[in-house]
C-alpha atoms as a PDB file:
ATOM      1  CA  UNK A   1     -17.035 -25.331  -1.812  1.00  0.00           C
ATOM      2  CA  UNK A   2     -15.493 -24.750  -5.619  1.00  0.00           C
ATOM      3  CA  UNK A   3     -12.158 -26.044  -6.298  1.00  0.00           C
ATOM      4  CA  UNK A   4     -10.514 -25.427  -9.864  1.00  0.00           C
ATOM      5  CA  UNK A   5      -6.638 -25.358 -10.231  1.00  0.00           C
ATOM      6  CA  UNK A   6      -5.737 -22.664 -12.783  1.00  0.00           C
ATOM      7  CA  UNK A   7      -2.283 -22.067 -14.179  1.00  0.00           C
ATOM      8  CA  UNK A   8      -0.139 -19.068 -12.980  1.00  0.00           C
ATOM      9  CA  UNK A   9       1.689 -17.405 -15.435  1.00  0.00           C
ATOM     10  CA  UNK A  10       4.974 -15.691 -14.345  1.00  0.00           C
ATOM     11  CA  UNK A  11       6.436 -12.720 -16.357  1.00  0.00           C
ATOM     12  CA  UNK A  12      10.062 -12.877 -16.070  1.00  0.00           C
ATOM     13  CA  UNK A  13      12.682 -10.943 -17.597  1.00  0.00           C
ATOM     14  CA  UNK A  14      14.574 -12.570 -21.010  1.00  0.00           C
ATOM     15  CA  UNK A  15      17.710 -12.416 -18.832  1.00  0.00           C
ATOM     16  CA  UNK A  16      16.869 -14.739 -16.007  1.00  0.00           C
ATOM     17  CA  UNK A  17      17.254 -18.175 -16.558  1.00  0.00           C
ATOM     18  CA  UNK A  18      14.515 -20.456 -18.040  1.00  0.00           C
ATOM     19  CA  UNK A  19      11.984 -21.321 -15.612  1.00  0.00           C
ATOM     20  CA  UNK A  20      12.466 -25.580 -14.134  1.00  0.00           C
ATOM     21  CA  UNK A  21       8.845 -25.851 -12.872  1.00  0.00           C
ATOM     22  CA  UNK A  22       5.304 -25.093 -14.135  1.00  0.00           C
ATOM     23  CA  UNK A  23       3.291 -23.629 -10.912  1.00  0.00           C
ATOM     24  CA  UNK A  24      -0.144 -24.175 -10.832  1.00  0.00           C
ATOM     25  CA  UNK A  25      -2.792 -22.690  -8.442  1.00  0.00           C
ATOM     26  CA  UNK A  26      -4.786 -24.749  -6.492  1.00  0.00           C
ATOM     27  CA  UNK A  27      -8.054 -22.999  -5.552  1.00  0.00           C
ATOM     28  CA  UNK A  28     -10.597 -23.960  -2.543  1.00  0.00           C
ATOM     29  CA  UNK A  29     -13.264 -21.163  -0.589  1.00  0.00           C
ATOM     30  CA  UNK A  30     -12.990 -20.944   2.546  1.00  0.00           C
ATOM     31  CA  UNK A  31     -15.779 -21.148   5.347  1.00  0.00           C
ATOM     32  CA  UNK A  32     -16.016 -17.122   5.369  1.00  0.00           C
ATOM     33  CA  UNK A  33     -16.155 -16.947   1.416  1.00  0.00           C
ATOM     34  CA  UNK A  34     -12.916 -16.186   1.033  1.00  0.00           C
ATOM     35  CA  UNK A  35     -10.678 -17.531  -1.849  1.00  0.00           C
ATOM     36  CA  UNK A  36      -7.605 -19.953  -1.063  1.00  0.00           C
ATOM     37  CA  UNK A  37      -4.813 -20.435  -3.168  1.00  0.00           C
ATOM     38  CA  UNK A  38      -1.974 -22.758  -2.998  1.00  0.00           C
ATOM     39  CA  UNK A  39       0.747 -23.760  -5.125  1.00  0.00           C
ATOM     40  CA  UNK A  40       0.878 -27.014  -7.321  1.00  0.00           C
ATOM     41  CA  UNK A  41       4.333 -27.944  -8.522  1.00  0.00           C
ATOM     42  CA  UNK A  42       4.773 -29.702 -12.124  1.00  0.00           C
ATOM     43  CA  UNK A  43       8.012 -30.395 -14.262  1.00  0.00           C
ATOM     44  CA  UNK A  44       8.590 -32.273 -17.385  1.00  0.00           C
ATOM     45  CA  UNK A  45      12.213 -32.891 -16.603  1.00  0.00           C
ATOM     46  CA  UNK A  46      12.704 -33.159 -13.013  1.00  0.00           C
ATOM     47  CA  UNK A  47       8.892 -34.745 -11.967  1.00  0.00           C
ATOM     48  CA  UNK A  48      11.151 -36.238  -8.752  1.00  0.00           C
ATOM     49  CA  UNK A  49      11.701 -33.098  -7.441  1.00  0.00           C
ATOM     50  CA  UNK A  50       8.723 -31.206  -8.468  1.00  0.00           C
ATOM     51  CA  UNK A  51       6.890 -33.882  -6.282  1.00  0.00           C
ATOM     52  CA  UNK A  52       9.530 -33.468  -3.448  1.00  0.00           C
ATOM     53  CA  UNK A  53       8.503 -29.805  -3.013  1.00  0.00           C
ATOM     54  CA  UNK A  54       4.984 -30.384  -2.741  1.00  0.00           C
ATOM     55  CA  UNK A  55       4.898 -33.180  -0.187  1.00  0.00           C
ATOM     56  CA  UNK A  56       7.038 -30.762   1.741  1.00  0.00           C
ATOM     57  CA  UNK A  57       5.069 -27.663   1.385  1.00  0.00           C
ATOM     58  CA  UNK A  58       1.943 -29.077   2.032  1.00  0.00           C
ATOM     59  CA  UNK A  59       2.912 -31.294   5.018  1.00  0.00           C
ATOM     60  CA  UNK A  60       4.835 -27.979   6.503  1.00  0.00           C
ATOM     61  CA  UNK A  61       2.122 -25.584   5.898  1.00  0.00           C
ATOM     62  CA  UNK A  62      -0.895 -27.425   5.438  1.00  0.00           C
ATOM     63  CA  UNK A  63      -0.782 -30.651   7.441  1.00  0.00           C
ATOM     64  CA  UNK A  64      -1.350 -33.046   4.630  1.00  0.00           C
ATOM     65  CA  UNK A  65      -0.292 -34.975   1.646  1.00  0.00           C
ATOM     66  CA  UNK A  66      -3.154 -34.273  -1.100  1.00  0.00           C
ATOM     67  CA  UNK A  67      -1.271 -37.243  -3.575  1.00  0.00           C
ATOM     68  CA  UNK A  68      -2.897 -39.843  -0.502  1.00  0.00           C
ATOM     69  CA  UNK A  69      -6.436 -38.581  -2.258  1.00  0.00           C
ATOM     70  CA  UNK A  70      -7.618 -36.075   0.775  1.00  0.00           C
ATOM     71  CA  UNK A  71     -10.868 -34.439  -0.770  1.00  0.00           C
ATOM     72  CA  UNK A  72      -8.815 -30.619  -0.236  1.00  0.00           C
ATOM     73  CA  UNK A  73      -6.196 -29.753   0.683  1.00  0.00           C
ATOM     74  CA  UNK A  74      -7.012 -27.145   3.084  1.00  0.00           C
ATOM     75  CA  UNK A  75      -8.928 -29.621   4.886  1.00  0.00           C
ATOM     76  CA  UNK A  76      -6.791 -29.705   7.992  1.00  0.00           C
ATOM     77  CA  UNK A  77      -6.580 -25.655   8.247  1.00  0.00           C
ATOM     78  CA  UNK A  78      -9.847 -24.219   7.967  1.00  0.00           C
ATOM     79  CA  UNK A  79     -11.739 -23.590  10.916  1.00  0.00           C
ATOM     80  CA  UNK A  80     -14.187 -26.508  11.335  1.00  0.00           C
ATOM     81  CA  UNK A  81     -17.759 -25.193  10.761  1.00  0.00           C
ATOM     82  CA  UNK A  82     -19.594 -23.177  13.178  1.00  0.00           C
ATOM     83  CA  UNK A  83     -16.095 -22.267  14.849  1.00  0.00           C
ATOM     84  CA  UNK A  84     -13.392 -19.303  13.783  1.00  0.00           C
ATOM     85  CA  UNK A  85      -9.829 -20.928  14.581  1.00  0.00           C
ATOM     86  CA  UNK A  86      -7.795 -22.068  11.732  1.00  0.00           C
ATOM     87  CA  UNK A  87      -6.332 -20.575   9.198  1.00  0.00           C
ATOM     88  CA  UNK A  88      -7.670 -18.904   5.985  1.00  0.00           C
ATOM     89  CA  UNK A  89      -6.816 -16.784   2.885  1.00  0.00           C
ATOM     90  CA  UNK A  90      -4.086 -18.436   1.600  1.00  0.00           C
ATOM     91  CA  UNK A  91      -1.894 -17.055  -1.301  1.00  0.00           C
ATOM     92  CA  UNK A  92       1.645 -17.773  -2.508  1.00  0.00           C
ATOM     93  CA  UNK A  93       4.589 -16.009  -4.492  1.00  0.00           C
ATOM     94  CA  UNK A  94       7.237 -17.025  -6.477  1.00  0.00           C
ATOM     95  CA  UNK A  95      10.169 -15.420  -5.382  1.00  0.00           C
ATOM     96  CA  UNK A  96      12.395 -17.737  -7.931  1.00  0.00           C
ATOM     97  CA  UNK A  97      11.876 -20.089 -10.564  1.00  0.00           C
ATOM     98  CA  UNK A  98      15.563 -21.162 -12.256  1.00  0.00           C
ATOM     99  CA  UNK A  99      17.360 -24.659 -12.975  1.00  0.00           C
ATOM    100  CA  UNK A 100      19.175 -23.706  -9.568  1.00  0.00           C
ATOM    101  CA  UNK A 101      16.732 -22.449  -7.198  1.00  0.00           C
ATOM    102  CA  UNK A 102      12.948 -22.676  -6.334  1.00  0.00           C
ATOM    103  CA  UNK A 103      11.940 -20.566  -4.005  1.00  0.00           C
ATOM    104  CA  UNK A 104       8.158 -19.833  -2.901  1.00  0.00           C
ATOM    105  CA  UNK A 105       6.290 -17.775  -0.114  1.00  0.00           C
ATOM    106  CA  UNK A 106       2.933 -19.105   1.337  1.00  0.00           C
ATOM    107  CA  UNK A 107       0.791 -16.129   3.182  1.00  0.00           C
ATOM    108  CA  UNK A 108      -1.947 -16.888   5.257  1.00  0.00           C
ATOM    109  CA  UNK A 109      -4.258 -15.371   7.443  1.00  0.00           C
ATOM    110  CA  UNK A 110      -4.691 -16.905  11.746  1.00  0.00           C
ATOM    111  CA  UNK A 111      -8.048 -16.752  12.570  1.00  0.00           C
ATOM    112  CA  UNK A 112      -9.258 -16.661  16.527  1.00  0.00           C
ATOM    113  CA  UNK A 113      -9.928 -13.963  19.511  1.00  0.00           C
ATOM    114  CA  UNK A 114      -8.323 -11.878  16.697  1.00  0.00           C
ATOM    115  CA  UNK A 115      -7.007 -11.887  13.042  1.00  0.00           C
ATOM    116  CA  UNK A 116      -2.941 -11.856  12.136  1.00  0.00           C
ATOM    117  CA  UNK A 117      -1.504 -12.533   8.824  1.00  0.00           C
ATOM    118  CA  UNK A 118       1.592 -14.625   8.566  1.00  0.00           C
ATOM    119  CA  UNK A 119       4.111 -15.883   5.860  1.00  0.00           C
ATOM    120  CA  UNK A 120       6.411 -18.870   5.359  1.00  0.00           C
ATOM    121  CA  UNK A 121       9.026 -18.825   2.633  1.00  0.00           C
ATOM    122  CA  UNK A 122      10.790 -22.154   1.597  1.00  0.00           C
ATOM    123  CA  UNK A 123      13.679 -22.376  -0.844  1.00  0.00           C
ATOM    124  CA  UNK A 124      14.746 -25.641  -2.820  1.00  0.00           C
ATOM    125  CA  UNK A 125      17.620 -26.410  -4.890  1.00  0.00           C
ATOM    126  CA  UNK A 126      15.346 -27.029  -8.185  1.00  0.00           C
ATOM    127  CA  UNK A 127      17.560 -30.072  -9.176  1.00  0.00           C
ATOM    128  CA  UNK A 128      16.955 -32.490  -6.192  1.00  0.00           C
ATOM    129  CA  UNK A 129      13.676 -30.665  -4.751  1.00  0.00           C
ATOM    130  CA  UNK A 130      15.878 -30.749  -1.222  1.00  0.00           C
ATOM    131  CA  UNK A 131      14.898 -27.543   1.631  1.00  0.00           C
ATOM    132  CA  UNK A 132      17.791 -25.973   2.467  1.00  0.00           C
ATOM    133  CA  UNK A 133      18.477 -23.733   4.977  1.00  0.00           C
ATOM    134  CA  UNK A 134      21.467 -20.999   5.630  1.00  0.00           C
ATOM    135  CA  UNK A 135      23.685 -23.937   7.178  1.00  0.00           C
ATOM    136  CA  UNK A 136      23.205 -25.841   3.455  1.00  0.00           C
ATOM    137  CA  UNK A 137      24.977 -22.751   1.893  1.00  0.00           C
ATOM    138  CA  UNK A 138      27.060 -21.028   4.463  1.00  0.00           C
ATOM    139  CA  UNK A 139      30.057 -22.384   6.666  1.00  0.00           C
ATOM    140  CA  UNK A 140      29.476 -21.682  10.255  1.00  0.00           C
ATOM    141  CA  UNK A 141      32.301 -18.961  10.300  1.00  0.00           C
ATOM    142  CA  UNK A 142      30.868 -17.539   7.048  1.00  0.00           C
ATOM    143  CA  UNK A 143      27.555 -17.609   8.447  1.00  0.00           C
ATOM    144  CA  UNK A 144      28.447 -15.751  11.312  1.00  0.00           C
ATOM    145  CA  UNK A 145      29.972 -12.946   9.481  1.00  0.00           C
ATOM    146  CA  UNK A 146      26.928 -12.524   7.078  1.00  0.00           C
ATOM    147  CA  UNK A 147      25.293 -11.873  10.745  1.00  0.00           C
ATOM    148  CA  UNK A 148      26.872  -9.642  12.069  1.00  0.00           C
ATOM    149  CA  UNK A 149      26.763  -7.342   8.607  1.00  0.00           C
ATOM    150  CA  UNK A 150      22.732  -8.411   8.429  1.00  0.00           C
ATOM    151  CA  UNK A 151      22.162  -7.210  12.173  1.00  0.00           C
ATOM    152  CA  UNK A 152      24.275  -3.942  11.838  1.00  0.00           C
ATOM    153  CA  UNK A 153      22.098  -3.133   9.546  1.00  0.00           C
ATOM    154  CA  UNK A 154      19.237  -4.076  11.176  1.00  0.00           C
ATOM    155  CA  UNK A 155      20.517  -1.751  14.032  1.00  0.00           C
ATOM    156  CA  UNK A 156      21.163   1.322  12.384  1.00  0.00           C
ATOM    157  CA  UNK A 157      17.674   0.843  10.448  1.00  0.00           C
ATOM    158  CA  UNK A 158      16.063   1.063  13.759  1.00  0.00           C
ATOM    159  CA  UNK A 159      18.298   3.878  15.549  1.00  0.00           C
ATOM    160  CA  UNK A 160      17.757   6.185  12.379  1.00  0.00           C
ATOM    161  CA  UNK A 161      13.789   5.534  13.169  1.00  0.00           C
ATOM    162  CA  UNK A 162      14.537   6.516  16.429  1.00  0.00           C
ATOM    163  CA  UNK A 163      15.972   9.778  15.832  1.00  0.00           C
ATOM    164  CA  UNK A 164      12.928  11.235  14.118  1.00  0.00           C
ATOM    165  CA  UNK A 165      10.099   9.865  17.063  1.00  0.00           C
ATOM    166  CA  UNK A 166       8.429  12.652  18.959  1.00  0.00           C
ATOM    167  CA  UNK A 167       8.545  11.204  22.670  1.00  0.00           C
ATOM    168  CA  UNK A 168       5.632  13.715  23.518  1.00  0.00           C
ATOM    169  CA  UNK A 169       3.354  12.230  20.856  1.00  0.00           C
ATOM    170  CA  UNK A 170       0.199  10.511  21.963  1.00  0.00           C
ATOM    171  CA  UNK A 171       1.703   6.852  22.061  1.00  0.00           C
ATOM    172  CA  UNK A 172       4.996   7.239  20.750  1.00  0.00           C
ATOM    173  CA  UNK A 173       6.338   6.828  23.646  1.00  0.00           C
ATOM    174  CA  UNK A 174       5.525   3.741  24.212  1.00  0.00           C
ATOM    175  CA  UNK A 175       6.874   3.239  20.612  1.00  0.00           C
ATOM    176  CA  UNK A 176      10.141   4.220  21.075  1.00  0.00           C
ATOM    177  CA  UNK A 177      10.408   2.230  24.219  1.00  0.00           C
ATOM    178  CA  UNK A 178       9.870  -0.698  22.186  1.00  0.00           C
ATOM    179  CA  UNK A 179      12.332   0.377  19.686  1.00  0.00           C
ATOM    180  CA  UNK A 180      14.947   0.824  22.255  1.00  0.00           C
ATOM    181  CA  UNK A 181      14.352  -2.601  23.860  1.00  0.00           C
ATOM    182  CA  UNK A 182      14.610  -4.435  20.430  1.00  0.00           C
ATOM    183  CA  UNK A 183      17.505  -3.082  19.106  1.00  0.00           C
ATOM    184  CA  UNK A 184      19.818  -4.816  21.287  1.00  0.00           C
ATOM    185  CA  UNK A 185      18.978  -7.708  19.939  1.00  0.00           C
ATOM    186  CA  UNK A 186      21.011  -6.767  16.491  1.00  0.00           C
ATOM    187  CA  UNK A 187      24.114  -5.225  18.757  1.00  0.00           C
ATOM    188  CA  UNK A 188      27.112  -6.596  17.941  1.00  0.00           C
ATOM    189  CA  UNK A 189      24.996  -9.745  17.113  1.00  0.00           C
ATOM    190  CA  UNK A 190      25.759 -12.768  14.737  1.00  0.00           C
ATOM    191  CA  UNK A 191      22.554 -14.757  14.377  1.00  0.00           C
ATOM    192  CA  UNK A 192      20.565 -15.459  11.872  1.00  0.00           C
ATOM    193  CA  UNK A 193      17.555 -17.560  11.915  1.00  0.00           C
ATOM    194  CA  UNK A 194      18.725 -20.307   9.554  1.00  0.00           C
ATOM    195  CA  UNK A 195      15.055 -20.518   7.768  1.00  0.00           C
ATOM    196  CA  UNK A 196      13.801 -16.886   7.271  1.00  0.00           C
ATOM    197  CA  UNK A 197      15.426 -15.646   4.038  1.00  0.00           C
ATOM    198  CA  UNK A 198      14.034 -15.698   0.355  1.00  0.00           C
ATOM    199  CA  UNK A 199      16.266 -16.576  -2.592  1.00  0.00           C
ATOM    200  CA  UNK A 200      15.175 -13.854  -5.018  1.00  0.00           C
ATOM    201  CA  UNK A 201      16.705 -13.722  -8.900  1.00  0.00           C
ATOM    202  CA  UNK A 202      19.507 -11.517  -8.079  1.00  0.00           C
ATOM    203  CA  UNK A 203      20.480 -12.607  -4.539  1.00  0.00           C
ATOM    204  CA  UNK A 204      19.391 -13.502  -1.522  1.00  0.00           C
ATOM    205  CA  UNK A 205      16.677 -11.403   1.456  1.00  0.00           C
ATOM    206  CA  UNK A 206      17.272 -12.215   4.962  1.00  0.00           C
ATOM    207  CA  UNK A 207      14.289 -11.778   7.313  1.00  0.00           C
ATOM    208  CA  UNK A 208      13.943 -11.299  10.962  1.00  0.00           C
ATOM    209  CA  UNK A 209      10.374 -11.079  12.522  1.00  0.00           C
ATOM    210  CA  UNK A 210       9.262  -8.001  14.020  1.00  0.00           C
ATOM    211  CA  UNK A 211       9.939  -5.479  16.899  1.00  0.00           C
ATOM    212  CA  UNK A 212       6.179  -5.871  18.313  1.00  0.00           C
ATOM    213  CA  UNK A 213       3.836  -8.381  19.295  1.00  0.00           C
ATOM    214  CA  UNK A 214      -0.034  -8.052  18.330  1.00  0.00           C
ATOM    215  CA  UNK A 215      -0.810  -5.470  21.058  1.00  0.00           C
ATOM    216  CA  UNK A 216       1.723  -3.387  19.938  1.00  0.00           C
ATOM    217  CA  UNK A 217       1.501  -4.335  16.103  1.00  0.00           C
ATOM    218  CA  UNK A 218      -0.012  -0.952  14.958  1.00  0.00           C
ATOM    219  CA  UNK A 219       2.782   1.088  16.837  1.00  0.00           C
ATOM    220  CA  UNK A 220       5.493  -0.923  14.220  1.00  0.00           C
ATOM    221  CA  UNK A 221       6.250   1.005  11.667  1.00  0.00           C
ATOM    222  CA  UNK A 222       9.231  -0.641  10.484  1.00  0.00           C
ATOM    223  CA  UNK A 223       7.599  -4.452  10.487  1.00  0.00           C
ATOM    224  CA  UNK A 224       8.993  -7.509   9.665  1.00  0.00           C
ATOM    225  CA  UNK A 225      12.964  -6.704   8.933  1.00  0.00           C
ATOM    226  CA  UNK A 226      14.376  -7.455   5.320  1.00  0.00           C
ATOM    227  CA  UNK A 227      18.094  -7.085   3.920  1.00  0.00           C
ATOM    228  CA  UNK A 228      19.390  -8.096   0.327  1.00  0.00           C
ATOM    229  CA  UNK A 229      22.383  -9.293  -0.443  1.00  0.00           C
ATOM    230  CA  UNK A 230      23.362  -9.412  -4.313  1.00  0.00           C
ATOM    231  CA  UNK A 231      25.152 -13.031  -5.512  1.00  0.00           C
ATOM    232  CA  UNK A 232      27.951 -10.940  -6.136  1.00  0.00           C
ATOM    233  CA  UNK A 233      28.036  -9.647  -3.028  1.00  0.00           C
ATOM    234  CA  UNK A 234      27.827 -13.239  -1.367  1.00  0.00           C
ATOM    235  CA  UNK A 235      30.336 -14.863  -3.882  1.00  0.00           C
ATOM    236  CA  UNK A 236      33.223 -14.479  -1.148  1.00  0.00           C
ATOM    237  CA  UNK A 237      30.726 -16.361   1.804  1.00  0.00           C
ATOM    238  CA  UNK A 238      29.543 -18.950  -0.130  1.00  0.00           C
ATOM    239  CA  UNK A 239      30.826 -22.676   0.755  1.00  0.00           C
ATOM    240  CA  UNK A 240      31.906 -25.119  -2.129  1.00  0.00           C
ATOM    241  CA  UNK A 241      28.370 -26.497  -2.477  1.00  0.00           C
ATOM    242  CA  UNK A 242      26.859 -23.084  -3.249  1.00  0.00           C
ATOM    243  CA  UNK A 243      29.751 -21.801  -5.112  1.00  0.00           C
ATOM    244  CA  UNK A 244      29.459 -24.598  -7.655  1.00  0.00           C
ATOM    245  CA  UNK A 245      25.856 -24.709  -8.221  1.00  0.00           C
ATOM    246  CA  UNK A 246      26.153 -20.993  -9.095  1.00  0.00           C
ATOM    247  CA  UNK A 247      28.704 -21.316 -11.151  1.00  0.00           C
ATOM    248  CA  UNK A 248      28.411 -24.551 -12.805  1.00  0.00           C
ATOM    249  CA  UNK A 249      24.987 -26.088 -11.536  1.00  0.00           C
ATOM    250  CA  UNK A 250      26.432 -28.644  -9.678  1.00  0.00           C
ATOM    251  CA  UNK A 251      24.848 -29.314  -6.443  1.00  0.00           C
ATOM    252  CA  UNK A 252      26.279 -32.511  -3.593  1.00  0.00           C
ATOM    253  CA  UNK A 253      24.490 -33.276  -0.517  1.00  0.00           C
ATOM    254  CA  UNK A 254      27.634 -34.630   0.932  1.00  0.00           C
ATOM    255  CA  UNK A 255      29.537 -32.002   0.152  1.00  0.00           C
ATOM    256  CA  UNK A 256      27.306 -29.485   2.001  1.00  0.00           C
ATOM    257  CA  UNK A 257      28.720 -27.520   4.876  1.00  0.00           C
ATOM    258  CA  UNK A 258      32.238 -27.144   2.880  1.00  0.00           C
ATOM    259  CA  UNK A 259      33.432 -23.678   2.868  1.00  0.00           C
ATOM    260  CA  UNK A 260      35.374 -21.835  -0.017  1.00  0.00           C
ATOM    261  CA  UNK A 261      37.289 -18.431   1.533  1.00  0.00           C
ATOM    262  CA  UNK A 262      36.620 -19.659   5.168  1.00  0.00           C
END
């Protein structure tokens, strides 16, 4: 197998601020061929950190810690030879890159009876290298309102899909039957999983996993759920914690759960 780590370069607009860390790509092939690519976090000014996100992203997705001198990285994941369950294809995105914020998505592919890609996305504050979660930037109450607007949404997305399915169609049936069991999930609902959302440069996604399971994966045309939320937008939700690293880059683990309009 060929390893090489090659440097990513990210084109960002002039208006964003200055990237915190250098993200390098970390390259292995896979038993089937395939390339793997995982991201290698560097920074001349905040090194601490930098190294805090890759023990956790690797641990988390990976299983290891390559700075204990494992001969690759994807040594734990890839199905062992002669056998097809693991994982493979690995690929990653930076979703933000700022003195505040590091966000990143890992995307991999589940390999077994059958073949399902997956992704993870983990957000840091960029000055300590510490995973947060909603909780970290939310109060509870706050939290619970940005649920119930996220969900509504979520809803209506999937009753306006409704509308237009032909119930005669060959399977579509079936589809909308799905449809009209998962929607009532989002009904007058608050949660939010506390881990699926991507900070992106203008504000933040929340995710929700799909309507379907595999067998019914190629009936979902609506997938994996996604809603933005601008900054602005959040400004009145945000606790004290969040409020000041946005405004001022200050950011206080003790002070995290502290809410500012709630």
């Amino acid at each position: 197998m060929k390893r090489t780590i090659t440097c990513l370069f990210l084109v960002i607009s002039t208006l964003l601020n200055a990237q915190l860390f250098t993200v390098d790509s970390y390259k292995d092939s896979d038993p089937f061929g395939y390339d793997c690519v995982f991201p290698v976090v560097s920074s001349t000014s905040h090194d601490a950190a930098a190294d805090k996100i890759n023990t956790y992203i690797q641990i988390r997705s990976l299983a290891i810690d390559y700075n204990k001198g494992d001969d690759s990285l994807f040594r734990n994941v890839f199905p062992p030879e002669g056998e097809i369950w693991g994982n493979t294809e690995y690929n990653f995105q930076v979703n933000h890159n700022t003195d505040k914020f590091f966000s990143v998505t890992i995307t991999y592919s589940g390999t077994g009876a059958y073949s399902e890609y997956y992704s993870t996305t983990y957000n840091f504050v960029a000055s300590t290298g510490e995973f947060i979660v909603l909780n970290d930037l939310f109060s509870r109450t706050a939290l619970s309102d940005l649920g119930f607007i996220v969900n509504e949404r979520r809803y209506s997305e999937i009753m306006d899909f409704m509308e237009d399915i032909d119930v005669t169609g060959e399977d579509l049936s079936e589809q909308y039957e799905m449809y009209n069991e998962c929607k009532d999930q989002f009904f007058k609902n608050n949660w939010l999983p506390i881990t699926m959302f991507t900070i992106m440069d203008d504000g933040i996604r929340f995710e929700r996993e799909r309507c379907s399971n595999h067998a019914m994966m190629a009936l979902d045309d609506l997938g994996r759920f996604s809603q933005e939320l601008s900054f602005k937008d959040l400004e009145m939700f945000m606790n004290e914690n969040f409020s000041a690293l946005m405004s001022a880059g200050i950011w206080s683990t003790k002070n995290k759960g502290f809410k500012k309009k709630y």
